[in-house]
Each structure stands twice: as structure tokens, then as C-alpha cells.
N, C-alpha and C. Protein backbone atom coordinates (compact mmCIF):
# COMPACT_ATOMS: atom_id res chain seq x y z
N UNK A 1 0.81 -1.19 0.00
CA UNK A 1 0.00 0.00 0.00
C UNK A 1 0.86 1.26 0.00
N UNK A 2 2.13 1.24 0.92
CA UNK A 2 2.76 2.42 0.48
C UNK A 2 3.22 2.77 -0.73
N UNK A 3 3.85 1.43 -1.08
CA UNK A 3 4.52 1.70 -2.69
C UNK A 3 3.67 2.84 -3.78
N UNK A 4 2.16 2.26 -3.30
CA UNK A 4 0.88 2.70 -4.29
C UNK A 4 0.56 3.88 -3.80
N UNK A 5 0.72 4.37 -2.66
CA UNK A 5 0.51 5.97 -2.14
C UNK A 5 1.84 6.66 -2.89
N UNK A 6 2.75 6.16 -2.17
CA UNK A 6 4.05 7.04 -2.91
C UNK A 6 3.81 7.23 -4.27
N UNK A 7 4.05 6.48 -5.36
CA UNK A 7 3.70 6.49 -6.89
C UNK A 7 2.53 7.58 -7.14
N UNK A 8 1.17 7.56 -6.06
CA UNK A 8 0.20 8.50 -6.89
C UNK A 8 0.76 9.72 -6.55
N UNK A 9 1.68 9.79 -5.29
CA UNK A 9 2.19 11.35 -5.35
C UNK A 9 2.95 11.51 -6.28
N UNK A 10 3.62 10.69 -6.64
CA UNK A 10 5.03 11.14 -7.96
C UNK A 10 4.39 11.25 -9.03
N UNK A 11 3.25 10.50 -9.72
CA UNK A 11 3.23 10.49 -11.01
C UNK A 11 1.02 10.68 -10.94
N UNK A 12 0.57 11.76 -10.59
CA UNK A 12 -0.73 12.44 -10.65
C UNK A 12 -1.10 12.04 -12.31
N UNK A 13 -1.99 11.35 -12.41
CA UNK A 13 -2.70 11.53 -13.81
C UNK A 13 -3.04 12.88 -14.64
N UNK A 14 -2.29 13.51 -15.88
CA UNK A 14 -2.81 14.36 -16.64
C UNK A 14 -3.04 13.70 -17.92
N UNK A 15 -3.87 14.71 -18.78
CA UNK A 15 -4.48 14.80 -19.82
C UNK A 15 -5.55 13.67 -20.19
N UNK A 16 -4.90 12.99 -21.42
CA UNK A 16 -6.24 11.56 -21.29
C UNK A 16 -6.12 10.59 -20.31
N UNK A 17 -4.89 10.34 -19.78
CA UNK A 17 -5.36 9.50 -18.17
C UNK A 17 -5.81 10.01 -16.75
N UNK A 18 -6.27 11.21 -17.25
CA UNK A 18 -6.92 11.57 -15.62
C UNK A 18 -9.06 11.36 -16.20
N UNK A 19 -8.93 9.91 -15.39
CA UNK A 19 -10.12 9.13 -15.75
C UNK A 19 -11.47 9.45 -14.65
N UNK A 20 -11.17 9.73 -13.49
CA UNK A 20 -11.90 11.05 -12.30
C UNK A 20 -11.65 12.22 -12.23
N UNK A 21 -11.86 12.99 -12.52
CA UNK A 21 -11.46 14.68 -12.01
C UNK A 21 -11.44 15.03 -10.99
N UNK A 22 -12.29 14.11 -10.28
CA UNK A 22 -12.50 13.91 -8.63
C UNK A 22 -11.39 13.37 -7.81
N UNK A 23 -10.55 12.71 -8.50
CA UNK A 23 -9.48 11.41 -7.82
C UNK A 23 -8.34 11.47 -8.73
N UNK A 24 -7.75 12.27 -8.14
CA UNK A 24 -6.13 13.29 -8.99
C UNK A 24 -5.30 11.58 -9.06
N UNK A 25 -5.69 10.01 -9.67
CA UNK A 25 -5.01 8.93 -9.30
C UNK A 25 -5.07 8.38 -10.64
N UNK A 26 -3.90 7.75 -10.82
CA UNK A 26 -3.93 6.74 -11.57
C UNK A 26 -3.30 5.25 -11.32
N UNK A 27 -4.27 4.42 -11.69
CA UNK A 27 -3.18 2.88 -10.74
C UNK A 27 -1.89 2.74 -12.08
N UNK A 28 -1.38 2.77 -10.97
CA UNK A 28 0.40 1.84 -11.19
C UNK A 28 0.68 0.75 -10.59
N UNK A 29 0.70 -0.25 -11.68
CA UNK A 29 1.48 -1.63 -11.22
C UNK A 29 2.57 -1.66 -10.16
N UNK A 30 2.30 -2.71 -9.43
CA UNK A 30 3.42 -2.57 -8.28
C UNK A 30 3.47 -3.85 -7.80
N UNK A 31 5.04 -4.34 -8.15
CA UNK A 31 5.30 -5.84 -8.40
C UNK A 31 5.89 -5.98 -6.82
N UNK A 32 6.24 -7.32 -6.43
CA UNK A 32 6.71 -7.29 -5.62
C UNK A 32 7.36 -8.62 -5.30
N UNK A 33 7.88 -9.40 -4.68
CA UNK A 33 8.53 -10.46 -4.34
C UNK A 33 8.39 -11.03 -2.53
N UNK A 34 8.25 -12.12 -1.94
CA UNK A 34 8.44 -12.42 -1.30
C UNK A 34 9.34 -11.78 -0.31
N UNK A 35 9.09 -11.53 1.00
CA UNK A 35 10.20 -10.62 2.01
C UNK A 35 11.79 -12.05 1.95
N UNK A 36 11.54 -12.99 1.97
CA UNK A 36 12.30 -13.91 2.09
C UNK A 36 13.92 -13.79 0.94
N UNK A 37 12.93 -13.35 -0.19
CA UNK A 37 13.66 -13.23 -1.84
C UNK A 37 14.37 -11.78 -1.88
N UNK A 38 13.83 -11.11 -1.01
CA UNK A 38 13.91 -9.45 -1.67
C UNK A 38 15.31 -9.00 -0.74
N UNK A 39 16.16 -8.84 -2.10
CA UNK A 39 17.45 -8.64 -1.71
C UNK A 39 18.00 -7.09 -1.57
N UNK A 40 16.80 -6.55 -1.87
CA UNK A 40 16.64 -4.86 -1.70
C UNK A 40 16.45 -4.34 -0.75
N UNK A 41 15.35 -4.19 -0.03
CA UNK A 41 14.37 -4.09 0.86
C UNK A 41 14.78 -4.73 2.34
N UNK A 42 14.30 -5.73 2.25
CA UNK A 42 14.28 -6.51 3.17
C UNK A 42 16.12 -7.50 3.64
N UNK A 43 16.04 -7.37 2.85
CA UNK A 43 17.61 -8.36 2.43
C UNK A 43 17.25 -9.49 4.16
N UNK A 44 17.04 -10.85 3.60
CA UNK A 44 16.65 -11.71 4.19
C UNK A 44 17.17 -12.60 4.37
N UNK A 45 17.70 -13.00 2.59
CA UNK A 45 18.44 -13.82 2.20
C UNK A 45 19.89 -14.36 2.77
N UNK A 46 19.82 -15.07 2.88
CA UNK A 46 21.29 -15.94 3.83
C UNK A 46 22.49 -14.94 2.53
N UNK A 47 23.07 -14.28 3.65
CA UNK A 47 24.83 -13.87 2.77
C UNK A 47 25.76 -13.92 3.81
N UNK A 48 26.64 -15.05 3.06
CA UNK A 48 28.21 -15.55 4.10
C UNK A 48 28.57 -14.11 4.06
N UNK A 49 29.16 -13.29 3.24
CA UNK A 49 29.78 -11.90 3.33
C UNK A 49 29.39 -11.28 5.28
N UNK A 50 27.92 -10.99 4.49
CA UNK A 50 27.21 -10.21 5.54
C UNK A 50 27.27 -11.26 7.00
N UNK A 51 27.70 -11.97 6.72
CA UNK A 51 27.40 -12.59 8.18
C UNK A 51 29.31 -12.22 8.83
N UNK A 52 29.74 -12.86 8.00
CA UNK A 52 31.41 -12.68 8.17
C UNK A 52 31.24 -11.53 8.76
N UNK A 53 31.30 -10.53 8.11
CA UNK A 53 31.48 -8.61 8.03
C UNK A 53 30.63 -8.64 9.71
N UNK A 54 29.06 -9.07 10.18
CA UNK A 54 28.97 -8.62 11.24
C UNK A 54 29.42 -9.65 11.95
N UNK A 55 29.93 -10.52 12.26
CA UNK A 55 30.64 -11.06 13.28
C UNK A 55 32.14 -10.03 13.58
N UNK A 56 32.75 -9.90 12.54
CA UNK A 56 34.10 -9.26 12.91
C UNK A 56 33.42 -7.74 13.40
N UNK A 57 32.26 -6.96 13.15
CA UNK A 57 32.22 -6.14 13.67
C UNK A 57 31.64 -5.73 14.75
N UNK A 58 31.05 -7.27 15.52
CA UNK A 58 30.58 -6.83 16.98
C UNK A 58 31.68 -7.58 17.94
N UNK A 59 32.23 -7.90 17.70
CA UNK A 59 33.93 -8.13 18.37
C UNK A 59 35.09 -7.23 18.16
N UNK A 60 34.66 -6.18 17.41
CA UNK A 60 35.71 -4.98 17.33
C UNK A 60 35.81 -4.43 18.23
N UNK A 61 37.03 -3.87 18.56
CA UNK A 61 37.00 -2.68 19.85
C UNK A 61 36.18 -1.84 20.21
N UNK A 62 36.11 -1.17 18.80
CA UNK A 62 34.99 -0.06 18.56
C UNK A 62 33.92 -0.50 19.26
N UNK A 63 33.41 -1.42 18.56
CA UNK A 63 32.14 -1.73 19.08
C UNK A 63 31.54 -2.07 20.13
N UNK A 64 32.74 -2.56 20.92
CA UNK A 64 32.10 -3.09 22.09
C UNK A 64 32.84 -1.92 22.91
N UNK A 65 33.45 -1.11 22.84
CA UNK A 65 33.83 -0.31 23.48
C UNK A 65 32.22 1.06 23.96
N UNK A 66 31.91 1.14 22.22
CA UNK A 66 30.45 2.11 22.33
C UNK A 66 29.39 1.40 23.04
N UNK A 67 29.34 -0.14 23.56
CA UNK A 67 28.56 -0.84 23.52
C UNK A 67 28.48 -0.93 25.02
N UNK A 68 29.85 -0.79 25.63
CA UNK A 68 30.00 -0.17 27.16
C UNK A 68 29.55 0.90 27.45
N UNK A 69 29.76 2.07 26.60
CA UNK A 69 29.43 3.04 26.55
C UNK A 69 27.95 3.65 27.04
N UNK A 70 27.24 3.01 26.17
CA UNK A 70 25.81 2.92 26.37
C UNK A 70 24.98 1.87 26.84
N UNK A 71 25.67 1.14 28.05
CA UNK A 71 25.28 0.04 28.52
C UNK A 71 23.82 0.67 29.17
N UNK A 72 24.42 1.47 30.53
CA UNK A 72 22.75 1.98 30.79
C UNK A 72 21.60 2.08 29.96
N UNK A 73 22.01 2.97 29.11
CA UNK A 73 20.81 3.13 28.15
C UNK A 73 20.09 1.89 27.53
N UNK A 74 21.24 1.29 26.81
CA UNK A 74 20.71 -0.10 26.17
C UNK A 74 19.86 -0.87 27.42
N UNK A 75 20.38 -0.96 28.62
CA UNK A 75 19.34 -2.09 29.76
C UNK A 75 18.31 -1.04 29.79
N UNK A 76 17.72 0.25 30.16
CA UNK A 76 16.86 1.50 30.26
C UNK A 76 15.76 0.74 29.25
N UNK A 77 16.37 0.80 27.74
CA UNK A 77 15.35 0.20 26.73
C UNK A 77 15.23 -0.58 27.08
N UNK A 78 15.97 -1.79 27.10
CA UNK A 78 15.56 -3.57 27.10
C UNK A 78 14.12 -3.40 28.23
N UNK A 79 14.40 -3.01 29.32
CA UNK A 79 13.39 -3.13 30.22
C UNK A 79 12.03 -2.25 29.49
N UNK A 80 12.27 -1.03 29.13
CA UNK A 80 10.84 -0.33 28.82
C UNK A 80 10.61 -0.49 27.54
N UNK A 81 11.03 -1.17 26.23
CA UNK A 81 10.62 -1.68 25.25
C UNK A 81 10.24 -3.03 24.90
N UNK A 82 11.19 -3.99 26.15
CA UNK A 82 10.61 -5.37 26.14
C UNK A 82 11.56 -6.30 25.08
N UNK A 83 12.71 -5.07 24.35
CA UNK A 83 13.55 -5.77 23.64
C UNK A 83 14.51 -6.11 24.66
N UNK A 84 15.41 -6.91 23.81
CA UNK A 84 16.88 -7.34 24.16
C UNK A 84 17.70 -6.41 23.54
N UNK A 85 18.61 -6.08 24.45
CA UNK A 85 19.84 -5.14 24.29
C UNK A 85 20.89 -5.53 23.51
């Protein structure tokens, strides 16, 4: 449904395709793929890269250094959002 809101703002029907005068719309096809498949969007799909790349980067210094950093905060959320930190 967003895809199809966004599009009628970008592309408003003029001349012979404005088919309501009432309803500034014209439908646009809007394809889509499985969240599982969609390597755009969603990126779901199993990638060795991406897995490699975040393993080495939540064992970096950096990271766990910022990760001390904002320990309070991170437990603050976990408790009042119900996520895990």
C-alpha cells in the first residue's frame, strides 16, 4: 500500500489518463517479491559476506567499546521496550 501511495504522489494523472477529475489517481502496477527473496528491501536472504562482516564487527574494539558506553541506556530500553539489548 505504500509503494501505491508514494507512486500516486510522484506520477498524478494528466491529460487523457486523468479518468476522475474527482481522484487526482492513476493505478500503477506494483510488483513485488516475497520478504524472504527481496534482496533490496528486506535483504533476508542468507549472505556468508554479511554474516562474516557482522561477526568481525561486533567483536571490534569499537564496538564493544560504544557498547560499554551505552550500557545503561541499552538495559533502560531492554526493560521499557521489552527488547533485548
Amino acid at each position: 500500500m505504500s509503494a501505491q501511495a508514494n507512486l500516486a504522489g510522484l506520477y498524478p494523472p494528466y491529460g487523457s489518463n486523468v479518468w476522475n477529475s474527482d481522484l487526482m489517481w492513476q493505478p500503477i502496477p506494483v510488483h513485488t517479491v516475497p520478504e524472504i527473496e527481496d534482496e533490496i528491501l528486506a535483504m533476508k536472504k542468507p549472505c556468508l559476506a554479511y554474516d562474516k562482516e557482522y561477526e568481525r564487527l561486533i567483536h571490534s574494539k569499537d564496538f564493544i567499546e560504544r557498547q560499554n558506553k551505552y550500557r545503561e541506556l541499552m538495559d533502560y530500553l531492554s526493560v521499557n521496550t521489552g527488547m533485548k539489548s
